[in-house]
Protein backbone atom coordinates (compact mmCIF):
# COMPACT_ATOMS: atom_id res chain seq x y z
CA UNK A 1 -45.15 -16.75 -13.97
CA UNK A 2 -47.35 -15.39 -11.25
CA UNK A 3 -47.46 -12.76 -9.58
CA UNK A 4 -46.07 -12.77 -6.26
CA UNK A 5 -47.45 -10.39 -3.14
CA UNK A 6 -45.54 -8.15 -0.95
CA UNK A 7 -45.81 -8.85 2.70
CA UNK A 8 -44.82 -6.48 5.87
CA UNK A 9 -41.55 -4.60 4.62
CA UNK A 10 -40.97 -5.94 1.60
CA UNK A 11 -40.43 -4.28 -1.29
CA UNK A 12 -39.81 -4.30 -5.37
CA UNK A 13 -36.88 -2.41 -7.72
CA UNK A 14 -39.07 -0.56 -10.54
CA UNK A 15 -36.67 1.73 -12.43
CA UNK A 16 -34.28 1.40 -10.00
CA UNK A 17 -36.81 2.41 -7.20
CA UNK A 18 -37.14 0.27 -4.12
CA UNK A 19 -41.11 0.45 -4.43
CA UNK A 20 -43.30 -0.69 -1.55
CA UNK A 21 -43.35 -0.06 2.40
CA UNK A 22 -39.76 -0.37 3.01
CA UNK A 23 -38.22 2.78 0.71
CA UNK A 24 -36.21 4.76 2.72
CA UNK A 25 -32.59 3.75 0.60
CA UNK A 26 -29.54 5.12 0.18
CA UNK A 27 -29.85 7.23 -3.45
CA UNK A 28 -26.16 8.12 -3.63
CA UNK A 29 -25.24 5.11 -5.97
CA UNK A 30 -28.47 5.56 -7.93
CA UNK A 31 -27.36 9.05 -8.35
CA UNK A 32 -24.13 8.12 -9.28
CA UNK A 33 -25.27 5.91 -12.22
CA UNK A 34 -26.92 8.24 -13.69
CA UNK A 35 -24.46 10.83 -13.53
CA UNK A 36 -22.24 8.08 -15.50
CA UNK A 37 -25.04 7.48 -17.72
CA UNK A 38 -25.30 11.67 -19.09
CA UNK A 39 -21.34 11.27 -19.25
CA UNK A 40 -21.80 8.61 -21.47
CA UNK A 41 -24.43 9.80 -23.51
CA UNK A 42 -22.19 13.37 -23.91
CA UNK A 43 -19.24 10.88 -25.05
CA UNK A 44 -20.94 8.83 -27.69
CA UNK A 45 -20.81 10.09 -31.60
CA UNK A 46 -24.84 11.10 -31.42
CA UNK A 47 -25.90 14.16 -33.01
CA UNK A 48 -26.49 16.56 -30.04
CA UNK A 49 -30.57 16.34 -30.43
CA UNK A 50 -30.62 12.38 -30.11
CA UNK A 51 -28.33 12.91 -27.41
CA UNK A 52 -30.97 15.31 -25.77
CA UNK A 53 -33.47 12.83 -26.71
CA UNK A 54 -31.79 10.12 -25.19
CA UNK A 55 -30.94 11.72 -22.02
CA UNK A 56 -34.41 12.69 -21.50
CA UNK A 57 -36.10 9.76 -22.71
CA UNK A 58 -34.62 7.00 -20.61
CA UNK A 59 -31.85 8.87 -18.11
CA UNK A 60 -34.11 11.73 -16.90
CA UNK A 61 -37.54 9.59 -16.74
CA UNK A 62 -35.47 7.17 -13.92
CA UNK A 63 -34.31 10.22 -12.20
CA UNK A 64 -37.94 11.42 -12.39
CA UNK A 65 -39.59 8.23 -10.76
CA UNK A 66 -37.15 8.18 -8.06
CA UNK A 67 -37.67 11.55 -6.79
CA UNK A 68 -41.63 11.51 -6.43
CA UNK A 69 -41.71 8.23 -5.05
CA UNK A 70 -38.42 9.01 -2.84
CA UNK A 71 -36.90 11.00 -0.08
CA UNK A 72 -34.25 12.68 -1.84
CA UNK A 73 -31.54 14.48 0.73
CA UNK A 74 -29.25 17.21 -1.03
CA UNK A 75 -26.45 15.08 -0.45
CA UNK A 76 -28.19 12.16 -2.48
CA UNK A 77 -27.43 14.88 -5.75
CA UNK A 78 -24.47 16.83 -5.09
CA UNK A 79 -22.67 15.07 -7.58
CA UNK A 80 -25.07 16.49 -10.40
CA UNK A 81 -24.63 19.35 -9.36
């Protein structure tokens, strides 16, 4: 499959990142998801340092990408809080 270009505003998901020119996005729902995700993770019969693991591998690595290649407003994570 080949690889396709981005033109003018365009723009590409990558971790759940809009990536590209166009990237100002509304990070309440991503925010949300992974607020589920933890919740999950805290619910499920792992032994607390997998679920540390987990959480920090995959959860906190998303979380991570989005806010240096974001603008993150404080409303975007007052559900973590």
């Amino acid at each position: 499959m080949p690889i396709l270009n981005i033109k003018g505003q365009e723009a590409y998901k990558y971790l759940g990142v809009r990536v590209g020119l166009n990237y100002k996005q509304d990070n309440v729902e991503f925010f949300r998801g992974i607020a589920k995700d933890v919740k999950l993770v805290a619910a499920s019969p792992l032994a607390p340092w997998q679920k540390l693991t987990a959480i920090r591998a995959h959860i906190l690595a998303r979380a991570e990408f989005l806010c240096r290649n974001s603008h993150i407003q404080k409303r975007d994570v007052a559900e973590l809080d």
